[in-house]
Every structure is written in structure tokens, then in C-alpha cells.
PDB file of N, CA and C in Angstrom:
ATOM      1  N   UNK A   1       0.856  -1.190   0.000  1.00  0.00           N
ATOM      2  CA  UNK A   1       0.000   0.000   0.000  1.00  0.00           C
ATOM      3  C   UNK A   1       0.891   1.239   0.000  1.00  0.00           C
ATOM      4  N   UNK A   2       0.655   2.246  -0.817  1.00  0.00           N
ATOM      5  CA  UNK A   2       1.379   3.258  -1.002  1.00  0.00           C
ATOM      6  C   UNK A   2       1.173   3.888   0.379  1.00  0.00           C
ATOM      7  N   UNK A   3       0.350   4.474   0.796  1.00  0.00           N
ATOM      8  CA  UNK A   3       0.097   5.063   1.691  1.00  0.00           C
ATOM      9  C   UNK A   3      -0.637   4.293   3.190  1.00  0.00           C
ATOM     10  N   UNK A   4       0.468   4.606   4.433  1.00  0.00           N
ATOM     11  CA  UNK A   4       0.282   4.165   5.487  1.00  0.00           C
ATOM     12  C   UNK A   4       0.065   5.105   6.397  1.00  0.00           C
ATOM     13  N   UNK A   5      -1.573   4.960   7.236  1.00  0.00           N
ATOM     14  CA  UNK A   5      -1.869   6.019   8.258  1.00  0.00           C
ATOM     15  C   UNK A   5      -2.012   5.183   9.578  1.00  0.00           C
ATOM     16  N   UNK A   6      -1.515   6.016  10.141  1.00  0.00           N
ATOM     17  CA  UNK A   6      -1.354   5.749  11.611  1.00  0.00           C
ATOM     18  C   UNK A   6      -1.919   6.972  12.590  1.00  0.00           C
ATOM     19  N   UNK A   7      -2.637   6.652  13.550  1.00  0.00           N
ATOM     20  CA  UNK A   7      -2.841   7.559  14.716  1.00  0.00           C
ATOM     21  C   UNK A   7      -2.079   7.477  16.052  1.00  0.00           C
ATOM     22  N   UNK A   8      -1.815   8.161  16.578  1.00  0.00           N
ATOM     23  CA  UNK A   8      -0.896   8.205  17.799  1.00  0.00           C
ATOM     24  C   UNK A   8      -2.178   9.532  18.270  1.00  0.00           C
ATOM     25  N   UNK A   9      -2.590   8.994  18.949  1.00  0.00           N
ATOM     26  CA  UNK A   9      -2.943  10.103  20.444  1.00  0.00           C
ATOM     27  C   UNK A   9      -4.248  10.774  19.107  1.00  0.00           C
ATOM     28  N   UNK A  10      -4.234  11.983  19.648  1.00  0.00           N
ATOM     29  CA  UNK A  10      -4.869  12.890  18.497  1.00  0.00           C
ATOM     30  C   UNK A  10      -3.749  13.276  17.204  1.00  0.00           C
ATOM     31  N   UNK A  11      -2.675  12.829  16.919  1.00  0.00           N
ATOM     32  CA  UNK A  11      -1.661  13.275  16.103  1.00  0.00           C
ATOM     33  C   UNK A  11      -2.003  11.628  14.812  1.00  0.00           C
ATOM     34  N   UNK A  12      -2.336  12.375  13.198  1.00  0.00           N
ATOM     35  CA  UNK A  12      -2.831  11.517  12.391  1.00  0.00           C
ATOM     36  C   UNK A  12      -1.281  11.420  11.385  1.00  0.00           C
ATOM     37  N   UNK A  13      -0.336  10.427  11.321  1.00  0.00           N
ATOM     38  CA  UNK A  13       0.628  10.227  10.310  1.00  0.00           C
ATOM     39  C   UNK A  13       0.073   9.815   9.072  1.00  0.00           C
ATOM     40  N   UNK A  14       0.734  10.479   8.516  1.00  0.00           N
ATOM     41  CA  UNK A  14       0.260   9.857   6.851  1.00  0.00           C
ATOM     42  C   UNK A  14       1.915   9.776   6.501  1.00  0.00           C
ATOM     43  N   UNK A  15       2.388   8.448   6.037  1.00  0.00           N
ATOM     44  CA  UNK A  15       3.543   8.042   5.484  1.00  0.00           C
ATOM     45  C   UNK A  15       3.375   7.432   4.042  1.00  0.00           C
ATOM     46  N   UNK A  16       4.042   8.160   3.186  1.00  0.00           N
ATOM     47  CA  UNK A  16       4.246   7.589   1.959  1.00  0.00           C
ATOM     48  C   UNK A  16       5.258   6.664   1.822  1.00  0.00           C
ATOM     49  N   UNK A  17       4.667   5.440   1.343  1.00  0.00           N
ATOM     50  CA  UNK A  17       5.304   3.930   1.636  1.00  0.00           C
ATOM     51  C   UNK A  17       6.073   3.196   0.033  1.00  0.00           C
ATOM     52  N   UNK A  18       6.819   4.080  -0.281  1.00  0.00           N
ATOM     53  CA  UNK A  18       7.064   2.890  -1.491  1.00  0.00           C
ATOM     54  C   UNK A  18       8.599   3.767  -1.964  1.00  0.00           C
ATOM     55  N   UNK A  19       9.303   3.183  -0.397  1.00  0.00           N
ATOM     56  CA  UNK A  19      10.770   3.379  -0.484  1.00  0.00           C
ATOM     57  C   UNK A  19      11.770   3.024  -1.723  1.00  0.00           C
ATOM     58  N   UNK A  20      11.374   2.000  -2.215  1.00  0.00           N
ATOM     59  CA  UNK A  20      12.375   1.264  -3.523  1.00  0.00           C
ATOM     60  C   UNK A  20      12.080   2.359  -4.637  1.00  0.00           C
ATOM     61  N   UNK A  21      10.990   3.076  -4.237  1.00  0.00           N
ATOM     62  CA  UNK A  21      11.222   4.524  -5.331  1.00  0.00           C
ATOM     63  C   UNK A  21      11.179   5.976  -5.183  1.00  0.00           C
ATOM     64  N   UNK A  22      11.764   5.860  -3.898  1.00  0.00           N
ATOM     65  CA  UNK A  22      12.160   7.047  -2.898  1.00  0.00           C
ATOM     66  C   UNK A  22      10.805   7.650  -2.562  1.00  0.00           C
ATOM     67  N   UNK A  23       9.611   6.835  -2.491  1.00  0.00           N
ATOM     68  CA  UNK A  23       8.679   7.213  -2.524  1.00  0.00           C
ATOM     69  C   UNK A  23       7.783   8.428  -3.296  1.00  0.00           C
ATOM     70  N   UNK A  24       8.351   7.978  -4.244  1.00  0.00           N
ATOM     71  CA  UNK A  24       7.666   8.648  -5.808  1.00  0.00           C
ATOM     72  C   UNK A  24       6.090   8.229  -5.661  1.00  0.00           C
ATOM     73  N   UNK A  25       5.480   9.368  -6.041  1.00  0.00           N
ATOM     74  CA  UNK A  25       3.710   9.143  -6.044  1.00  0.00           C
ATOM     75  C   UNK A  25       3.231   8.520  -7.272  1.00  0.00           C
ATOM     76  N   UNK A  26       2.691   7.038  -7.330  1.00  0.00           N
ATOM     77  CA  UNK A  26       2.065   6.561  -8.418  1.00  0.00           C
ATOM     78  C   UNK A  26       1.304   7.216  -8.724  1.00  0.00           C
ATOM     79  N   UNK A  27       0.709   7.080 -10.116  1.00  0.00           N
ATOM     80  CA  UNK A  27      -0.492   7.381 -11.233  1.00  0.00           C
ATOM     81  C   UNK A  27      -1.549   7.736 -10.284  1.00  0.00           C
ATOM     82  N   UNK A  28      -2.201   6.857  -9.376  1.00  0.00           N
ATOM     83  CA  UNK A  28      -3.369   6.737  -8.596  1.00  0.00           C
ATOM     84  C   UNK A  28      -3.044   7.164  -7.174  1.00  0.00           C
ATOM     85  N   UNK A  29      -1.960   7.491  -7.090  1.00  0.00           N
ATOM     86  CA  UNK A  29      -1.349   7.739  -5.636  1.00  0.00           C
ATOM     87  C   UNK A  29      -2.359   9.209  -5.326  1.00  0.00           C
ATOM     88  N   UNK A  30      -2.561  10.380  -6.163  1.00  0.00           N
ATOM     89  CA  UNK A  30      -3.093  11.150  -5.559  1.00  0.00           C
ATOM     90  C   UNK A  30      -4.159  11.920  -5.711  1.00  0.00           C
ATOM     91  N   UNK A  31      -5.155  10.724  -6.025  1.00  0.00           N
ATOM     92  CA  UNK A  31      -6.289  10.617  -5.872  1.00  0.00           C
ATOM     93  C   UNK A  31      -6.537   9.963  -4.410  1.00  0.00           C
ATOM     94  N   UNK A  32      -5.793   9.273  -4.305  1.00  0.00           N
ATOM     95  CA  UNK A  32      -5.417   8.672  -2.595  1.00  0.00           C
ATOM     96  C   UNK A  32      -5.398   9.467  -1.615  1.00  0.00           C
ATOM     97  N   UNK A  33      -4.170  10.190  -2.184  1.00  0.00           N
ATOM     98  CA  UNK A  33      -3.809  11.400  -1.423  1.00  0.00           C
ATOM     99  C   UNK A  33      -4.706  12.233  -0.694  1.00  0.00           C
ATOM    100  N   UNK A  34      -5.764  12.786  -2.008  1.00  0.00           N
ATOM    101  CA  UNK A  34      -6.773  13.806  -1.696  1.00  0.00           C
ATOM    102  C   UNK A  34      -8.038  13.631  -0.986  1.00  0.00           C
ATOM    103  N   UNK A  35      -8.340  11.964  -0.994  1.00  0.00           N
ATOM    104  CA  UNK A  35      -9.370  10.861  -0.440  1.00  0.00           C
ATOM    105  C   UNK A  35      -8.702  11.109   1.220  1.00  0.00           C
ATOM    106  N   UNK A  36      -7.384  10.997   1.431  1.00  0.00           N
ATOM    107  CA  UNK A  36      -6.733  10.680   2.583  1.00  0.00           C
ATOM    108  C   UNK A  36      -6.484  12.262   3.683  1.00  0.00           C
ATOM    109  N   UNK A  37      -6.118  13.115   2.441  1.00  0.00           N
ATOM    110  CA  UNK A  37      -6.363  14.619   3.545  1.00  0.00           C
ATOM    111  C   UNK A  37      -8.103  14.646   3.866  1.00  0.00           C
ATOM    112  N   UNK A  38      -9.578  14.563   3.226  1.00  0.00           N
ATOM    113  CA  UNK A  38     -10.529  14.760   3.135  1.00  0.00           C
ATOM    114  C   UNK A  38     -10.901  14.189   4.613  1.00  0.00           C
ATOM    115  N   UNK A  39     -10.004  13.012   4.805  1.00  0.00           N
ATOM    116  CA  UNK A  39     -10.460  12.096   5.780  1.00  0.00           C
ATOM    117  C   UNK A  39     -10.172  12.665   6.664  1.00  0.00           C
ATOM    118  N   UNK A  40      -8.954  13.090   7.006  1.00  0.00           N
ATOM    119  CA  UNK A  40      -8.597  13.990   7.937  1.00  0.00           C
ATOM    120  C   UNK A  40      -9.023  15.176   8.656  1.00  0.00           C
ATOM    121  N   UNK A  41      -9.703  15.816   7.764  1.00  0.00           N
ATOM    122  CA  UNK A  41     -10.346  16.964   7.795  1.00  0.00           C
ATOM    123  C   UNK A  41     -11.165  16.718   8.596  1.00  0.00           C
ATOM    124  N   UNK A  42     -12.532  15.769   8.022  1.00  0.00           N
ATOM    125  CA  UNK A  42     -13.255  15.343   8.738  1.00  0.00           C
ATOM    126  C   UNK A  42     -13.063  14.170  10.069  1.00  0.00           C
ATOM    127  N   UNK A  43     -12.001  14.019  10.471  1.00  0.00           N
ATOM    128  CA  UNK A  43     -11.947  12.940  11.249  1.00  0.00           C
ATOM    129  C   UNK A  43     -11.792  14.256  13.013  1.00  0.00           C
ATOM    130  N   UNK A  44     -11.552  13.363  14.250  1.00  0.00           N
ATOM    131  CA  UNK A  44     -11.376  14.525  15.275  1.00  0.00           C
ATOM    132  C   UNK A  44      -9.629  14.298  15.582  1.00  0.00           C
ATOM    133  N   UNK A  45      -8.935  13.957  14.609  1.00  0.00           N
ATOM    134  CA  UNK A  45      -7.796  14.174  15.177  1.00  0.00           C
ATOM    135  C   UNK A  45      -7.413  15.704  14.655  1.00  0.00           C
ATOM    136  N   UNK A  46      -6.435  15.816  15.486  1.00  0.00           N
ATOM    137  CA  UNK A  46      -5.913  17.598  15.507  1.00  0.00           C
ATOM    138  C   UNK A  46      -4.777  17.900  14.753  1.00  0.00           C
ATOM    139  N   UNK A  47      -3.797  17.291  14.241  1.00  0.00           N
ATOM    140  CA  UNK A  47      -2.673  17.519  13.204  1.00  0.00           C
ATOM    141  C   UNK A  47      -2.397  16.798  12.244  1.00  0.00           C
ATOM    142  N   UNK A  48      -1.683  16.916  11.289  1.00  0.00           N
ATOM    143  CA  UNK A  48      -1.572  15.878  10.361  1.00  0.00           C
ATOM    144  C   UNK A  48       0.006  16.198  10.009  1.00  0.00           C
ATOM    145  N   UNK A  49       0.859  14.676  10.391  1.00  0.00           N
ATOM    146  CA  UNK A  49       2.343  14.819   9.811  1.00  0.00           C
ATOM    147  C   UNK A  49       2.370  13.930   8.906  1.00  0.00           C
ATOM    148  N   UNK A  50       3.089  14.536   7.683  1.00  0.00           N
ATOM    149  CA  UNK A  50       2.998  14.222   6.354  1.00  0.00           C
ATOM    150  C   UNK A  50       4.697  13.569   6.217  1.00  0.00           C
ATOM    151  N   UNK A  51       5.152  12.179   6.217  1.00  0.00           N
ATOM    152  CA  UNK A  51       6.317  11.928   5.919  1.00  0.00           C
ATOM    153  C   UNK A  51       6.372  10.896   5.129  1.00  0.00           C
ATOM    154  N   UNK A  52       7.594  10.437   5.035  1.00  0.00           N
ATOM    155  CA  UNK A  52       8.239   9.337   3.983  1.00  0.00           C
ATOM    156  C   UNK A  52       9.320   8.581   4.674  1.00  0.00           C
ATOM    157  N   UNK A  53       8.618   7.244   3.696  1.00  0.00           N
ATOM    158  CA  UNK A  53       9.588   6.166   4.671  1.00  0.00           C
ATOM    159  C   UNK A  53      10.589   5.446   3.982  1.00  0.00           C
ATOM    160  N   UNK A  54      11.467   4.833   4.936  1.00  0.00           N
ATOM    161  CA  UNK A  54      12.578   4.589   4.382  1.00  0.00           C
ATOM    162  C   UNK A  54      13.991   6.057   4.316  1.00  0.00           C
ATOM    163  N   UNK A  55      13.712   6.424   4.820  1.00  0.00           N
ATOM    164  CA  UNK A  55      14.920   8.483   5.188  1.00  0.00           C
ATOM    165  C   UNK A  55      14.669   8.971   3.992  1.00  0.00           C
ATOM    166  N   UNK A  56      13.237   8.949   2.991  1.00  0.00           N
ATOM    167  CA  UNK A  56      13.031   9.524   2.064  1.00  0.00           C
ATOM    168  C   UNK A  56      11.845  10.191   2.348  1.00  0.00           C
ATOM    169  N   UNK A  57      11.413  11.780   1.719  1.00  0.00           N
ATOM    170  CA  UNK A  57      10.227  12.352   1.962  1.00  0.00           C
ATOM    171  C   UNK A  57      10.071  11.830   0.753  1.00  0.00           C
ATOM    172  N   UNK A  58       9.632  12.514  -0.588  1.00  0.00           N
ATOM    173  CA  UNK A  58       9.242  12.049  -1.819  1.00  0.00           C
ATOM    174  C   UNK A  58       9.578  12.323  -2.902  1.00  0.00           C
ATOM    175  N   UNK A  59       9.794  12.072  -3.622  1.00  0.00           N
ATOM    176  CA  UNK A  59      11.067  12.164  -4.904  1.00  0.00           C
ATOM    177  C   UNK A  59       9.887  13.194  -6.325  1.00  0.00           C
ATOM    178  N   UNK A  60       8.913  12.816  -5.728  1.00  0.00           N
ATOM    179  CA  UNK A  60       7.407  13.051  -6.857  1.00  0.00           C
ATOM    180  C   UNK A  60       6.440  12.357  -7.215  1.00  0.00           C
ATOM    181  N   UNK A  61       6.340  12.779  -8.365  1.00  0.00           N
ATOM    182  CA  UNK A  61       5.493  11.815  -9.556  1.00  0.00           C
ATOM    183  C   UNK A  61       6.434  11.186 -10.059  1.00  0.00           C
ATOM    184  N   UNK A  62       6.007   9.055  -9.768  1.00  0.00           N
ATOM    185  CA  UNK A  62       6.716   8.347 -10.266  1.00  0.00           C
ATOM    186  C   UNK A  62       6.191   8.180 -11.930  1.00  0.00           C
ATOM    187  N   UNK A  63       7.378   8.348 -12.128  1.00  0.00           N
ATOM    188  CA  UNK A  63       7.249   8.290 -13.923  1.00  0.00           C
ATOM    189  C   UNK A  63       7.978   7.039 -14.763  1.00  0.00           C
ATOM    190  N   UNK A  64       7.983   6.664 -13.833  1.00  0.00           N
ATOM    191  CA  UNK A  64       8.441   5.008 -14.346  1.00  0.00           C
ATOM    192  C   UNK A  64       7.450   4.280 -15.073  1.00  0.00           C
ATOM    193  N   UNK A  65       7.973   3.112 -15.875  1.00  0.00           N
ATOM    194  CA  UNK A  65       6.904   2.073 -16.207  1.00  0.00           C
ATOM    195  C   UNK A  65       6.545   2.542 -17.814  1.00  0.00           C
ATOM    196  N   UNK A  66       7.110   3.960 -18.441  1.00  0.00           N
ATOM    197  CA  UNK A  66       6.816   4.065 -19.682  1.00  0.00           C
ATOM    198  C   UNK A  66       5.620   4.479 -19.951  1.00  0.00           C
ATOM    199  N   UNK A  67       4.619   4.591 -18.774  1.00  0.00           N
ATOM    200  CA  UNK A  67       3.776   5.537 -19.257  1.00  0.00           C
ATOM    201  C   UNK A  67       3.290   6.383 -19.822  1.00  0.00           C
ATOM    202  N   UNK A  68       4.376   7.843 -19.468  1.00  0.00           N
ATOM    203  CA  UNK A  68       4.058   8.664 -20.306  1.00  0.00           C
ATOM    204  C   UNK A  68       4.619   8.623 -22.042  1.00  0.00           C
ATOM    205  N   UNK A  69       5.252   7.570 -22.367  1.00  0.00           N
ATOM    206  CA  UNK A  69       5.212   6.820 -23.927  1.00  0.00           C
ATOM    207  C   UNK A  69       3.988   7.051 -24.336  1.00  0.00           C
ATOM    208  N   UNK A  70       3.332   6.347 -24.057  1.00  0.00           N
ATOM    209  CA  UNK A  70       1.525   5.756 -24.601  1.00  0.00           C
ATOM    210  C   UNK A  70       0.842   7.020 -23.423  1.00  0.00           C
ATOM    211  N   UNK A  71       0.969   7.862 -23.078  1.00  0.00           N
ATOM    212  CA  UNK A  71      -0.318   8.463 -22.859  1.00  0.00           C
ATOM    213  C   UNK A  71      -0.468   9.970 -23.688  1.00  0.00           C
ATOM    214  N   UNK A  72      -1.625   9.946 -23.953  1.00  0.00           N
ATOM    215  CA  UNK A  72      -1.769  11.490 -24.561  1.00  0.00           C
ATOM    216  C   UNK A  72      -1.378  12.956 -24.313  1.00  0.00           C
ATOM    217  N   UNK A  73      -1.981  13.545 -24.639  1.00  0.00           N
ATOM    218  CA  UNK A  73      -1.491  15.080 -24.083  1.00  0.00           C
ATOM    219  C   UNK A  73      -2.817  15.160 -23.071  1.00  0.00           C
ATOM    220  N   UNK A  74      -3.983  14.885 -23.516  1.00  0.00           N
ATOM    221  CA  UNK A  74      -5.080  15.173 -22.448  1.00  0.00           C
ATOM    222  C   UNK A  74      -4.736  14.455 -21.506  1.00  0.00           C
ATOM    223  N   UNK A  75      -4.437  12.909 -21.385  1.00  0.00           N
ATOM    224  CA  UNK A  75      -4.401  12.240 -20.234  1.00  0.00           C
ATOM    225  C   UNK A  75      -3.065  12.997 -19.266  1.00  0.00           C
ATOM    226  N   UNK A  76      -2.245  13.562 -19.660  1.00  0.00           N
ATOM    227  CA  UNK A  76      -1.087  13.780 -19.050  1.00  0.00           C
ATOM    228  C   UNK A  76      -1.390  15.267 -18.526  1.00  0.00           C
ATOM    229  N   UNK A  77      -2.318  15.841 -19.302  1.00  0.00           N
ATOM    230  CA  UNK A  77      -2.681  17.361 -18.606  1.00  0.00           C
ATOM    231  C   UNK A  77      -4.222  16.590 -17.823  1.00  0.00           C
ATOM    232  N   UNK A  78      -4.730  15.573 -17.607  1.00  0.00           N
ATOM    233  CA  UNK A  78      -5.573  15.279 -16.199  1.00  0.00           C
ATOM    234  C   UNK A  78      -4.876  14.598 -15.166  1.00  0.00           C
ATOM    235  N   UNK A  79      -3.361  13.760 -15.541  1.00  0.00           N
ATOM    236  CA  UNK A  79      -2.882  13.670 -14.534  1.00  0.00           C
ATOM    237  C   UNK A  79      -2.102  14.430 -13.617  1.00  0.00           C
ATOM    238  N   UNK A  80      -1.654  15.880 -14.123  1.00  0.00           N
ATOM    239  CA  UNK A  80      -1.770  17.082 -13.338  1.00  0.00           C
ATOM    240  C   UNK A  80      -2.472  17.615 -12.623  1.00  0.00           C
ATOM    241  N   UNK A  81      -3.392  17.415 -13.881  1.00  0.00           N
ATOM    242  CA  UNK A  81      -4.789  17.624 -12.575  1.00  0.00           C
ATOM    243  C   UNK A  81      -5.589  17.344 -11.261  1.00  0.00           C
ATOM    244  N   UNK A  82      -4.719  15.879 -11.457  1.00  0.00           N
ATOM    245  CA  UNK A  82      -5.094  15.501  -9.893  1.00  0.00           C
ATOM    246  C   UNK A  82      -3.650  15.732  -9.225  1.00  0.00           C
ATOM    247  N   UNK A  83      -2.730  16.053  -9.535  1.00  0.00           N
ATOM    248  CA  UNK A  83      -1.827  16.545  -8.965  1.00  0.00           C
ATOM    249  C   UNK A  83      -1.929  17.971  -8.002  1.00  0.00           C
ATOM    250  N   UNK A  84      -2.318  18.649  -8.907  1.00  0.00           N
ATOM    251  CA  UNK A  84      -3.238  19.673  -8.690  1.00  0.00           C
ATOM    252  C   UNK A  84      -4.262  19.804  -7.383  1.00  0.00           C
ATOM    253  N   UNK A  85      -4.910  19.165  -7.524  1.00  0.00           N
ATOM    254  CA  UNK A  85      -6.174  18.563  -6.660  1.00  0.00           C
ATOM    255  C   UNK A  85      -5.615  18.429  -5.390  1.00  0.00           C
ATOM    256  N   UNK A  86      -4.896  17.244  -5.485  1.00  0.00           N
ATOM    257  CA  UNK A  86      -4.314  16.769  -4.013  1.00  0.00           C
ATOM    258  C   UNK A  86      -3.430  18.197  -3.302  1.00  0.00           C
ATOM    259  N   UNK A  87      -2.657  18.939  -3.905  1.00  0.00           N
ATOM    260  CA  UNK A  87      -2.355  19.810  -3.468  1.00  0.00           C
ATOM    261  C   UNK A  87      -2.933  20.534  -2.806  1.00  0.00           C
ATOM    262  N   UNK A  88      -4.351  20.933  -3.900  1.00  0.00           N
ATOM    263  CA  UNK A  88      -5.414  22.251  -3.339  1.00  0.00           C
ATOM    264  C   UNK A  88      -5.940  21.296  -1.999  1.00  0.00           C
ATOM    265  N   UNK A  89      -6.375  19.865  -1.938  1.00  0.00           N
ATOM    266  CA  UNK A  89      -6.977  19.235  -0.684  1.00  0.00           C
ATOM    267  C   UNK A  89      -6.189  19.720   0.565  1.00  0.00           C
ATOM    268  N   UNK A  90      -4.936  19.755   0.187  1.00  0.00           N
ATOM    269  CA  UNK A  90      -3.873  19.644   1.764  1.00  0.00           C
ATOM    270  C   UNK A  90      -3.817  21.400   1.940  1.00  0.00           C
ATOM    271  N   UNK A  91      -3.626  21.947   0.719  1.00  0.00           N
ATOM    272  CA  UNK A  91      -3.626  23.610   1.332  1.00  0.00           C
ATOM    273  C   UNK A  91      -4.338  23.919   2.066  1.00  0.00           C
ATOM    274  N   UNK A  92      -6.194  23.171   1.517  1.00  0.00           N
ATOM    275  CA  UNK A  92      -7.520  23.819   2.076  1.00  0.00           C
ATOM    276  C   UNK A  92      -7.407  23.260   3.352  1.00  0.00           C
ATOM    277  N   UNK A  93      -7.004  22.334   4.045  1.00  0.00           N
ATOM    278  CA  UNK A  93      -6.955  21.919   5.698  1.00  0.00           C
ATOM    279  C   UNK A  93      -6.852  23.027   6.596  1.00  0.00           C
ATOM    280  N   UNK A  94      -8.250  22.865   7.429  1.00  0.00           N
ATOM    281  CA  UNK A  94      -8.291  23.862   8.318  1.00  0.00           C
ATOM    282  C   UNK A  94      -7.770  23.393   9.525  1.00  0.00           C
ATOM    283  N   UNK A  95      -6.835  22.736   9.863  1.00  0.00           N
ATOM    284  CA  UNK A  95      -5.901  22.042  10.699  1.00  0.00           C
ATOM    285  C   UNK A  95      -4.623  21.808  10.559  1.00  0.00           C
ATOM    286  N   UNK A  96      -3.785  21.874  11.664  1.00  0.00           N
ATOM    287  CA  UNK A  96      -2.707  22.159  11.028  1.00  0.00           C
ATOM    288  C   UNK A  96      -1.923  20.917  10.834  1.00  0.00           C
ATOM    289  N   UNK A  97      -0.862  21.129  10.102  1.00  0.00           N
ATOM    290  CA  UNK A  97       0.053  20.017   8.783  1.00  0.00           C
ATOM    291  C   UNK A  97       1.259  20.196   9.505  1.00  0.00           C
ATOM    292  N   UNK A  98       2.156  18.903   9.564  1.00  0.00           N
ATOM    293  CA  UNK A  98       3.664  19.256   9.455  1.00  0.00           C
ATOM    294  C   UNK A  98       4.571  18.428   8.521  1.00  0.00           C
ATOM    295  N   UNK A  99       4.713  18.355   7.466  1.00  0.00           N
ATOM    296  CA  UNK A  99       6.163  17.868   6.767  1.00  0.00           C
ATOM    297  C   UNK A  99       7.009  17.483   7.375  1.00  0.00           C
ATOM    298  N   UNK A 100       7.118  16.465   7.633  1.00  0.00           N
ATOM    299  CA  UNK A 100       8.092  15.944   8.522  1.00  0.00           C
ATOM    300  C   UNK A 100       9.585  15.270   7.495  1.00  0.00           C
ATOM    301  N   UNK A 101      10.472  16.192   7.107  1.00  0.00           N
ATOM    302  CA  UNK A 101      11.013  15.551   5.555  1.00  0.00           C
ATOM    303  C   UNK A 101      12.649  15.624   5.981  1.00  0.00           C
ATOM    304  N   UNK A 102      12.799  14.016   5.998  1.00  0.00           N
ATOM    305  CA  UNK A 102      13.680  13.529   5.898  1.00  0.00           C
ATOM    306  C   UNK A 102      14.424  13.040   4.497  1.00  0.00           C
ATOM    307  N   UNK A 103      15.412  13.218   3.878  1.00  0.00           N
ATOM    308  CA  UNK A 103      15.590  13.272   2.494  1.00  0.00           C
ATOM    309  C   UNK A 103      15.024  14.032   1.669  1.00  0.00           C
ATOM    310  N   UNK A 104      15.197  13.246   0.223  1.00  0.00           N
ATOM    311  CA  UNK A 104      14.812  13.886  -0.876  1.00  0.00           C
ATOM    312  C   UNK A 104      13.402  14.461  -0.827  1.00  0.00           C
ATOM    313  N   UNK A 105      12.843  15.251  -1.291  1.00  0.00           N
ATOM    314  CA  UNK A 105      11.704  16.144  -1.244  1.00  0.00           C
ATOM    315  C   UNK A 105      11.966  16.695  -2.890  1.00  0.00           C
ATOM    316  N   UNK A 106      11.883  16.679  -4.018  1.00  0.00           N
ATOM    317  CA  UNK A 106      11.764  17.090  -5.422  1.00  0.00           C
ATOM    318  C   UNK A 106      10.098  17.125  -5.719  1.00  0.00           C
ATOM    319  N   UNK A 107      10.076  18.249  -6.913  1.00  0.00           N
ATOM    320  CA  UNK A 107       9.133  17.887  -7.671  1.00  0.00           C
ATOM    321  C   UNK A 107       8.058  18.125  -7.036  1.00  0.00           C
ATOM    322  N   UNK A 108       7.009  17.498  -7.299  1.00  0.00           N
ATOM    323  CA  UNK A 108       5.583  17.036  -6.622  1.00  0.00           C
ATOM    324  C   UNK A 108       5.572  16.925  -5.320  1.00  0.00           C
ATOM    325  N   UNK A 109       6.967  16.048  -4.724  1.00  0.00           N
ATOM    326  CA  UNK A 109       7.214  15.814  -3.150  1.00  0.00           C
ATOM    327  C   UNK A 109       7.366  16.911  -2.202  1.00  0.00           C
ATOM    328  N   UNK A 110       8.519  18.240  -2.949  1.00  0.00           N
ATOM    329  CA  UNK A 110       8.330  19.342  -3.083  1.00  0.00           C
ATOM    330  C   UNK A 110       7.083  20.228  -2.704  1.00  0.00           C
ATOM    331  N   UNK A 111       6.174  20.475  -3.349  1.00  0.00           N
ATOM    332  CA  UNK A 111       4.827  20.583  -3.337  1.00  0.00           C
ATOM    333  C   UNK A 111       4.181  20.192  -1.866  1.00  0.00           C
ATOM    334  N   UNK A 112       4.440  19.027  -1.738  1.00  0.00           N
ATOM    335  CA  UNK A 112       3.987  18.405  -0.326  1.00  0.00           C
ATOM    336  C   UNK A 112       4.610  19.175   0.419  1.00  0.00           C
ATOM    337  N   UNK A 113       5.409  19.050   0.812  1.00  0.00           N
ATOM    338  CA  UNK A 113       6.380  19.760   1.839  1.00  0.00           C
ATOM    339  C   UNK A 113       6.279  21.249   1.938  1.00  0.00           C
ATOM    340  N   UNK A 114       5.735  21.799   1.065  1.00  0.00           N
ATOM    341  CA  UNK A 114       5.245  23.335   1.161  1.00  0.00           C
ATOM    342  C   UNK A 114       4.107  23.558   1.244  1.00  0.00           C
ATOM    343  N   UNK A 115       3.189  22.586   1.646  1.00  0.00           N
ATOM    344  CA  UNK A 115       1.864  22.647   1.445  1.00  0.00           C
ATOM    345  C   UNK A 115       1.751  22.475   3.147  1.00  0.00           C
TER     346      UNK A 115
END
């Protein structure tokens, strides 16, 4: 599972789990993502720390696998789009966030970490 949540106390971890690729965000990863801050929002815990496992925060959007070979220009400007998305989900949190970033942080991961 890409993404592993854990609660401690009122404090909600969200760890991005897929070290062997410095925890690069799959295709579907952040639609996850944005499913996973929503939850938060609505849940009664009080913070949300956002890290990466394995001494990696997140490298990005994993672009492995040759995908973007075979995908279009539309499909590749909607998979921004949920790039996009997940971002605007974690900005809009009316609770507060901490980045907890150990390592690499690029890109998209980037993004996280300033969000």
C-alpha cells in the first residue's frame, strides 16, 4: 500500500510507503492522497504529519513504467490535474500540517512539503 496512516494520540501520520522509489507518487497515488487529507479533515484528530519512509520524503510523480510513452497530451494534462487537486486538498486543511522531511523532497514531493 502506497500510503500508510497511523494515529498516535490525536496526532494523524500519513507516510508515503514505497521506499524502492524514494517514494515517488504513483499514477493513482493522488487521488489517494486527496481521499486521505478529506479524511482527515473530517476525522477529530488535531494535526496531520505528512512523511516518507525509508529516510526519504518524496522524490514526486513516479514516472516510471513508460507511461508517459503511450499516454496522450489530455491524459497527461488530467494527470496534473489531480496533482493539482491533491495539493489544493492539503492547502484547504483547516488544521494544522507538518512535513516531517527527511531526504529527498523534489518535484511534486516538493509541493507536499510546502503545502
Amino acid at each position: 500500500m502506497f500510503i500508510e496512516i497511523t494515529d498516535r494520540g490525536r496526532v494523524r501520520w500519513l507516510t508515503l510507503n514505497q521506499p524502492g522509489r524514494k517514494n515517488a507518487v504513483p499514477a493513482d497515488g493522488w487521488a489517494s492522497l486527496e481521499s486521505e487529507f478529506a479524511g482527515f479533515e473530517a476525522s477529530d484528530q488535531r494535526v496531520l504529519i505528512v512523511t516518507g519512509a525509508g529516510g526519504e520524503f518524496c522524490s514526486g510523480a513516479d514516472l516510471g513504467g513508460g507511461r508517459f510513452e503511450t499516454e496522450s497530451i489530455s491524459e497527461r494534462v488530467g494527470g496534473m490535474k489531480q496533482v493539482g487537486a491533491a495539493a489544493l486538498a492539503l492547502h484547504r486543511l483547516t488544521k494544522p500540517t507538518i512535513a516531517a522531511v527527511d531526504g529527498i523532497a523534489a518535484g511534486a514531493g516538493m509541493n507536499l512539503a510546502l503545502g
